[in-house]
Every structure is written in structure tokens, then in C-alpha cells.
C-alpha atoms as a PDB file:
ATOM      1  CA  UNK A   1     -28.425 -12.229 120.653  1.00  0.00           C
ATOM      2  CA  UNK A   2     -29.645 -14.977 123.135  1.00  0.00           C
ATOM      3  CA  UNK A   3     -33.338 -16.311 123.091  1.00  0.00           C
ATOM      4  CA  UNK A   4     -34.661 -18.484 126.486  1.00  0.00           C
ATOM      5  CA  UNK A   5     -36.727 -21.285 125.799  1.00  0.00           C
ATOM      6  CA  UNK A   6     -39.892 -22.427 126.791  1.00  0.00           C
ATOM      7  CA  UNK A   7     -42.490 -25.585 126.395  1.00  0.00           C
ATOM      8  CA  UNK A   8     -40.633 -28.629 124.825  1.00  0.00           C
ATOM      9  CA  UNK A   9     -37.189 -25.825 124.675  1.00  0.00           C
ATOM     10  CA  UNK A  10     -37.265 -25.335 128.215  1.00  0.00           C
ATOM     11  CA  UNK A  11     -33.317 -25.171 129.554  1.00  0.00           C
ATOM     12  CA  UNK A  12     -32.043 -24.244 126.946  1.00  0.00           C
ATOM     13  CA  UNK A  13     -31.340 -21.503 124.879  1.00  0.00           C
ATOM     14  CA  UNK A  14     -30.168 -19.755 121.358  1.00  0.00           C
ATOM     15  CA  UNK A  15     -27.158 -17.777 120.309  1.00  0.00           C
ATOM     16  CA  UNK A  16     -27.689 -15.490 117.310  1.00  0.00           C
ATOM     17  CA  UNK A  17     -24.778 -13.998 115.651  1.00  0.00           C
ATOM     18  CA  UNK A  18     -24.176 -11.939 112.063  1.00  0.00           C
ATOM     19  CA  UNK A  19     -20.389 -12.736 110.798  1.00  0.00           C
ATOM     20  CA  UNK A  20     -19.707 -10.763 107.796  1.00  0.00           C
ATOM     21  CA  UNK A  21     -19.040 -13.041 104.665  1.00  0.00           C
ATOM     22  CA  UNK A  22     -15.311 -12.775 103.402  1.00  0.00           C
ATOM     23  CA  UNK A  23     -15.619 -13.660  99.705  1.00  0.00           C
ATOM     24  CA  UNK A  24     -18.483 -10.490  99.662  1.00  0.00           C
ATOM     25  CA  UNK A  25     -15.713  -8.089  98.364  1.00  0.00           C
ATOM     26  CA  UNK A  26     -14.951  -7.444  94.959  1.00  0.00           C
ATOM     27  CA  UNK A  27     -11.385  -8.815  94.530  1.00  0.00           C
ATOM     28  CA  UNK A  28     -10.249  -5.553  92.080  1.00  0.00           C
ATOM     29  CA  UNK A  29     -11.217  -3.183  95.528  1.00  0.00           C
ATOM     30  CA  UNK A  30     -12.164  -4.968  98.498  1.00  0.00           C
ATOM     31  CA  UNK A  31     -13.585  -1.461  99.611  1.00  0.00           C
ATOM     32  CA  UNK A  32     -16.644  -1.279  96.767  1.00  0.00           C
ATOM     33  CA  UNK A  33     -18.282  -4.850  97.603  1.00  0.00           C
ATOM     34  CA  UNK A  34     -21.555  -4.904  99.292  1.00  0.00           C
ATOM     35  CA  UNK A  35     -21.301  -5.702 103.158  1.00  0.00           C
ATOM     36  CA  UNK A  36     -23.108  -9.198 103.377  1.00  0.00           C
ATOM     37  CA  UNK A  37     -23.713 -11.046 106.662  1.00  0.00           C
ATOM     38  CA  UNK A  38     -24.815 -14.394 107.577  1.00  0.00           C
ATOM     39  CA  UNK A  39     -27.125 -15.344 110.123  1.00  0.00           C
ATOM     40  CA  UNK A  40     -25.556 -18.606 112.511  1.00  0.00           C
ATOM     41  CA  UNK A  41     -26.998 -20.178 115.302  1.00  0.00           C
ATOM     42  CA  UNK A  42     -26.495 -22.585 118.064  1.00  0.00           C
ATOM     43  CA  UNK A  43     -29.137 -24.249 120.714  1.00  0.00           C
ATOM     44  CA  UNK A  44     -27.328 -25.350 123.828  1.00  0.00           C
ATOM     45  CA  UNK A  45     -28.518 -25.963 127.417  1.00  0.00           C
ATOM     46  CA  UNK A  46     -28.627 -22.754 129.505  1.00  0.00           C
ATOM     47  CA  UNK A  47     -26.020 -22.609 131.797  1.00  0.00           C
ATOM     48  CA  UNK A  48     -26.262 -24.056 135.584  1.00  0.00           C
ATOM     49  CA  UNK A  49     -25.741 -21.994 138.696  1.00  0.00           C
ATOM     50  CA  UNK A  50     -23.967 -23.977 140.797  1.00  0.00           C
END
């Protein structure tokens, strides 16, 4: 997901992503653990048509 920002964020803009954790399984069945995901996110300047 990408957000635009706007007032003192103006230019640039935010990259959302879910990456499912590794360790989350259980190690006797990898198949039975619960499917956990964590939230990252970058700012960067929004790109420059040139």
C-alpha cells in the first residue's frame, strides 16, 4: 500500500507492506501455527518525473 503526503509530508510518500513472520510456525508441524504478519513501513520522497 502507498499513502501521498500532504502539509509538512508533502513529496513524499509511505510504503505499507505485511511480511508473514517465520518463527510463527510450530516447529513439530509448520502447517498448525497461526499465520502472523507484521506491519513495516518506509517514508521516502515520491518519485520525480523527469
Amino acid at each position: 500500500m502507498w499513502f501521498k503526503g500532504y502539509g509538512d509530508y508533502e513529496g513524499k510518500i509511505m510504503e505499507l507492506t505485511l511480511n508473514e513472520k517465520d518463527s510463527a510456525a510450530s516447529e513439530d508441524d509448520p502447517d498448525t501455527g497461526p499465520n502472523l504478519y507484521m506491519l513495516e513501513g518506509i517514508v521516502m520522497n515520491e518519485p520525480i518525473d523527469e
